[in-house]
Protein backbone atom coordinates (compact mmCIF):
# COMPACT_ATOMS: atom_id res chain seq x y z
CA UNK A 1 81.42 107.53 135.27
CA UNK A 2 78.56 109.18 138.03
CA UNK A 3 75.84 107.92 134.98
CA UNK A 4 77.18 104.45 135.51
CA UNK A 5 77.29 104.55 139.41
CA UNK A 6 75.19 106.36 141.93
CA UNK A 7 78.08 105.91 144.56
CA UNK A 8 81.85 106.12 144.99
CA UNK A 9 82.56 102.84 146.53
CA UNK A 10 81.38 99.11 145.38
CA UNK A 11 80.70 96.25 147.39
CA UNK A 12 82.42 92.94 146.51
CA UNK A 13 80.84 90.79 149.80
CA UNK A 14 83.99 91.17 151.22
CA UNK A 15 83.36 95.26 151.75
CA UNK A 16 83.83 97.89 149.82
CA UNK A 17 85.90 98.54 146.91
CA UNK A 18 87.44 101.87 146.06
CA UNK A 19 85.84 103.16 142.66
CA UNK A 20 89.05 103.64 141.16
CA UNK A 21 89.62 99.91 140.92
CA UNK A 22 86.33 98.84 139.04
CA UNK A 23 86.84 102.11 136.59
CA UNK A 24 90.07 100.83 135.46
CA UNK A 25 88.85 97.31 134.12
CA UNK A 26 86.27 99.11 132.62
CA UNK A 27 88.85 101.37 130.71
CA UNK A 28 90.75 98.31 129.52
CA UNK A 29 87.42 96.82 128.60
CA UNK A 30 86.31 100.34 126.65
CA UNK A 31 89.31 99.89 124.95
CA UNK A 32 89.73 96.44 123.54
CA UNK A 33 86.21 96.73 122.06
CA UNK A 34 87.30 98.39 119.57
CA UNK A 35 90.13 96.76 118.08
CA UNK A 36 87.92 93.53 118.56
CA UNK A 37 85.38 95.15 115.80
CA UNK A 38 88.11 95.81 113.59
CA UNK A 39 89.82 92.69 113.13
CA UNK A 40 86.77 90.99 110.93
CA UNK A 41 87.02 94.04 108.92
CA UNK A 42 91.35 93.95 108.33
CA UNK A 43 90.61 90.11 107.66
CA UNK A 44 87.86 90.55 105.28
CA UNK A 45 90.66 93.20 103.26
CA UNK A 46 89.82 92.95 99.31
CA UNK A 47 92.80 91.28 97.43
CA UNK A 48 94.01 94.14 94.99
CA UNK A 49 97.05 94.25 92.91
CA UNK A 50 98.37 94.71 89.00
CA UNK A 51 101.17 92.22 87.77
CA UNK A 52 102.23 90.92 84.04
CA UNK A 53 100.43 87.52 83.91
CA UNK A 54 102.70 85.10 81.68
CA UNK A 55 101.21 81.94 80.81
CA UNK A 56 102.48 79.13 78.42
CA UNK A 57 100.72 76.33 76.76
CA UNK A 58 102.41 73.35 75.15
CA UNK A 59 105.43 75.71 74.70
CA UNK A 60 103.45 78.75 73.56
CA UNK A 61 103.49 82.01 75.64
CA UNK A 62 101.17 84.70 75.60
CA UNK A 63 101.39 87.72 78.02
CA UNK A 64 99.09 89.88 79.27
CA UNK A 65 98.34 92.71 82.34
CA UNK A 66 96.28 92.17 85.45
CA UNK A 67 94.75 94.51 87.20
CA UNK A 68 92.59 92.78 90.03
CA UNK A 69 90.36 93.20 93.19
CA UNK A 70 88.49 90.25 94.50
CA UNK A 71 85.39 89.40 92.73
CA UNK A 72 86.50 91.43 89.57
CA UNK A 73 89.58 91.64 87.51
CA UNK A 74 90.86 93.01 84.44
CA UNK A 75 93.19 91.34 81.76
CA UNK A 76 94.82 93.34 78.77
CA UNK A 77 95.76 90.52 76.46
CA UNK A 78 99.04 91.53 74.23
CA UNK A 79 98.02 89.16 71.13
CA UNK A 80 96.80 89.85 67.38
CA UNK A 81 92.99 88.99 68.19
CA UNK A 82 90.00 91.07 68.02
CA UNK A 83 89.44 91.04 71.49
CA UNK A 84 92.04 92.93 73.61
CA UNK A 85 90.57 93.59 77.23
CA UNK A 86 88.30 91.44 79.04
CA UNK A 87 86.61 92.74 81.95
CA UNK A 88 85.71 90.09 84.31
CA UNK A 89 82.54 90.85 86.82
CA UNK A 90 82.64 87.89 89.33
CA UNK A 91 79.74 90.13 91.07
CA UNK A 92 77.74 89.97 88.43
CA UNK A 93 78.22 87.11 86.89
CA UNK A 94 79.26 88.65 83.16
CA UNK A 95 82.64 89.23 81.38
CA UNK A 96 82.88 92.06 78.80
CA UNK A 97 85.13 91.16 75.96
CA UNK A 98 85.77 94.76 74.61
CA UNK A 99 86.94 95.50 70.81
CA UNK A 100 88.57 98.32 71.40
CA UNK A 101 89.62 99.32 67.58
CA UNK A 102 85.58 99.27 66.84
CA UNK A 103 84.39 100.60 69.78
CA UNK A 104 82.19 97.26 70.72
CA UNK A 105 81.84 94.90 73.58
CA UNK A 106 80.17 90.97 73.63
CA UNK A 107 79.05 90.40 77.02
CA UNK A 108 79.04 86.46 78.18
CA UNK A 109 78.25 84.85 80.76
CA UNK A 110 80.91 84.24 83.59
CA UNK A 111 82.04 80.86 84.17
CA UNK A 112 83.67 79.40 87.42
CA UNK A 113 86.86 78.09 85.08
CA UNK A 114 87.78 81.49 84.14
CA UNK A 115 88.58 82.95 88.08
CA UNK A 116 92.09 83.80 88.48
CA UNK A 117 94.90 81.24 90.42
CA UNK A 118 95.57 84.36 92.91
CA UNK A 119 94.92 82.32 96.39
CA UNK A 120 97.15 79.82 98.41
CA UNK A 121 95.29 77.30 98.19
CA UNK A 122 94.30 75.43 95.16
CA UNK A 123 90.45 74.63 94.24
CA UNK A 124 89.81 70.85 94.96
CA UNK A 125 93.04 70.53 97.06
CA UNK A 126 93.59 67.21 98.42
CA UNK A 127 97.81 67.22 99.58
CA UNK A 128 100.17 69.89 99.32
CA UNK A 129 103.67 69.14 100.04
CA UNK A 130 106.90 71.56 100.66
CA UNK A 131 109.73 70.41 98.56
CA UNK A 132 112.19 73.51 98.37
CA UNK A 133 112.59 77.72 98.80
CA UNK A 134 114.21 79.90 96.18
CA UNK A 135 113.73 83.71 95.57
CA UNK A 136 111.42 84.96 92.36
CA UNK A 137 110.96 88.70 91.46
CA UNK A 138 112.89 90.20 95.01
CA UNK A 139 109.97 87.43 96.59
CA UNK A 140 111.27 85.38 99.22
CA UNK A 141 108.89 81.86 98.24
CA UNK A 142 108.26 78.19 98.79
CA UNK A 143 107.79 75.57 96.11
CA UNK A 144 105.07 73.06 97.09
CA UNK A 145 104.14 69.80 95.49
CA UNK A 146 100.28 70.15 95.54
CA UNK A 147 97.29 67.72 94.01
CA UNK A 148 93.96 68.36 93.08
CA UNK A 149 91.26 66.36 92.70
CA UNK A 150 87.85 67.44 90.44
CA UNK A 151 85.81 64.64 89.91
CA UNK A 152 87.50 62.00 88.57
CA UNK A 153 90.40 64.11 87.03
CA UNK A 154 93.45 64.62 89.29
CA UNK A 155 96.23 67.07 88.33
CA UNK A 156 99.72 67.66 90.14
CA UNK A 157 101.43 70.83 90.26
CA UNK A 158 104.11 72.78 91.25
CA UNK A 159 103.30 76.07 93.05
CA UNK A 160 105.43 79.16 94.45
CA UNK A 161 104.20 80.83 97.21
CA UNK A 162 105.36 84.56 97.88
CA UNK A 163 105.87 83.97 102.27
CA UNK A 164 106.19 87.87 102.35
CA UNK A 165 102.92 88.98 100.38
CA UNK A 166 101.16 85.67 99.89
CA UNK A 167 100.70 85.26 97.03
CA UNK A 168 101.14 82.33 94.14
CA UNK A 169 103.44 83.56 91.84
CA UNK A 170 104.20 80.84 89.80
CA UNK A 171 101.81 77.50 89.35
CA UNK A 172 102.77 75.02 86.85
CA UNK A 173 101.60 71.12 86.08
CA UNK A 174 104.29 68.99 86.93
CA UNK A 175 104.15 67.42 83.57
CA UNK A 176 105.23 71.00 81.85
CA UNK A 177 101.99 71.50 79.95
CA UNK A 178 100.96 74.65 81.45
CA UNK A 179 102.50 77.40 83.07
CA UNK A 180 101.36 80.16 84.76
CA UNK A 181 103.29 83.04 85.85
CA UNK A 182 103.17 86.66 87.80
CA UNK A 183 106.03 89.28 87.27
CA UNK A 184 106.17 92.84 88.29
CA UNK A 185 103.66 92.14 91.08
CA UNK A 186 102.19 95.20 92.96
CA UNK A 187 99.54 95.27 95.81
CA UNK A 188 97.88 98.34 95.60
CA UNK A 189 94.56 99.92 94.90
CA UNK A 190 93.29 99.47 91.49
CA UNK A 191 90.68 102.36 90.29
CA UNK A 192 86.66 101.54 89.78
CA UNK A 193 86.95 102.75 86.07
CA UNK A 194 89.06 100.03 84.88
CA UNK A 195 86.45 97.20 85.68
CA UNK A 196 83.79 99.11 84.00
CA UNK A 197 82.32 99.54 80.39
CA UNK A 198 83.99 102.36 78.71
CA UNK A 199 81.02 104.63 78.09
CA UNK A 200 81.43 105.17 74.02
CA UNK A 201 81.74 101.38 73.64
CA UNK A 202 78.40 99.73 72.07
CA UNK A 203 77.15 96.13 72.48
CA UNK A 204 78.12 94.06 69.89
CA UNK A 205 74.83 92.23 69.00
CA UNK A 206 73.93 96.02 66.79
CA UNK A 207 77.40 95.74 64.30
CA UNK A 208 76.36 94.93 61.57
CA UNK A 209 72.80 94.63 61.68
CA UNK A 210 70.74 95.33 59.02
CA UNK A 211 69.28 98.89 58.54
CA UNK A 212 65.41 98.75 59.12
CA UNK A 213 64.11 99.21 55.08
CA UNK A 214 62.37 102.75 54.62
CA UNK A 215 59.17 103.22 54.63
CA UNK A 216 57.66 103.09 51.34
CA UNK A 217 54.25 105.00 49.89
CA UNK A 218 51.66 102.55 49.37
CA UNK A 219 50.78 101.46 45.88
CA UNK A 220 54.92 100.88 45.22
């Protein structure tokens, strides 16, 4: 503390102060810096987590596995279709549909209707009311009654809210059309390779494309 003050004893107009009361303020002060810098930093915290993603349409399910961290996210799709992983890149605006049995990917361009219901609160949010508690997957959650408004269209839905890790893990429209569901939830750190573009995999604008014709000698 001498680099800070040339003397022992500060004056408050009143007389001097003994040094040993001004130095421990400053400790406090020294102190609390600190853990003010770190609080943006544990409230910025990316989102990650892996969870079985059940959703149902007009009565028909189809499940697949999540694997997510904020502006990217991963979905393994258990269905019959060509297309088996899609690799979303909310970063850089692209998803990677991979075709895994051929080794191919098409890359499109991402779209603001394909980001994952993983937050609280619902996009276009206008009233969100509590209408029960019940217990899903070892979760302790709350059912709310919430509407959205986009434009002129308004949906309803039901929503359950995980209080202890908060997180949605069930959002449905109240009229039953639509259902979306997370089981086997885990927050936990999901690794870099899994959001990128498995390095034997080829872009899928080359299958099939003709073969360039050989050159032939002139005169034929």
């Amino acid at each position: 503390m001498n680099d800070c003050f040339s003397i022992e004893e500060v004056s408050n107009g009143n007389g001097p102060v003994p040094m040993r009361r001004v130095v421990a303020p400053l400790r406090w002060l020294t102190l609390l810096i600190p853990c003010s810098l770190l609080l943006p930093a544990l409230q910025a915290k990316a989102l990650e987590f892996t969870a079985d993603q059940i959703t149902k349409i007009d009565g028909r399910s189809q499940k697949s596995n999540v694997y997510y961290r904020d502006n990217m996210w991963r979905i393994e799709h258990h269905t019959m279709g060509p297309v088996n992983v899609s690799i979303v890149r909310k970063d850089k605006q692209v998803v990677w549909l991979l075709l895994s049995r051929i080794k191919h990917f098409k890359a499109i361009p991402y779209n603001a209707e394909q980001e994952l219901r993983v937050t609280e609160t619902l996009p276009g949010e206008v009233s969100r009311e509590e209408i029960g508690q019940e217990v899903r997957e070892g979760h302790p959650t709350v059912l709310y009654e919430v509407t959205t408004r986009q434009g002129e269209q308004v949906d309803v839905y039901y929503q359950w809210v995980a209080t202890d890790i908060h997180f949605p893990m069930k959002l449905a429209k109240k009229d039953g059309s639509w259902i979306m569901e997370y089981q086997h939830v885990k927050m936990r750190s999901v690794p870099d390779s899994l959001f990128n573009l498995p390095l034997n995999f080829h872009p899928l604008e080359g299958f099939n494309k003709p073969a360039a014709p050989e050159p032939t000698a002139p005169g034929m």
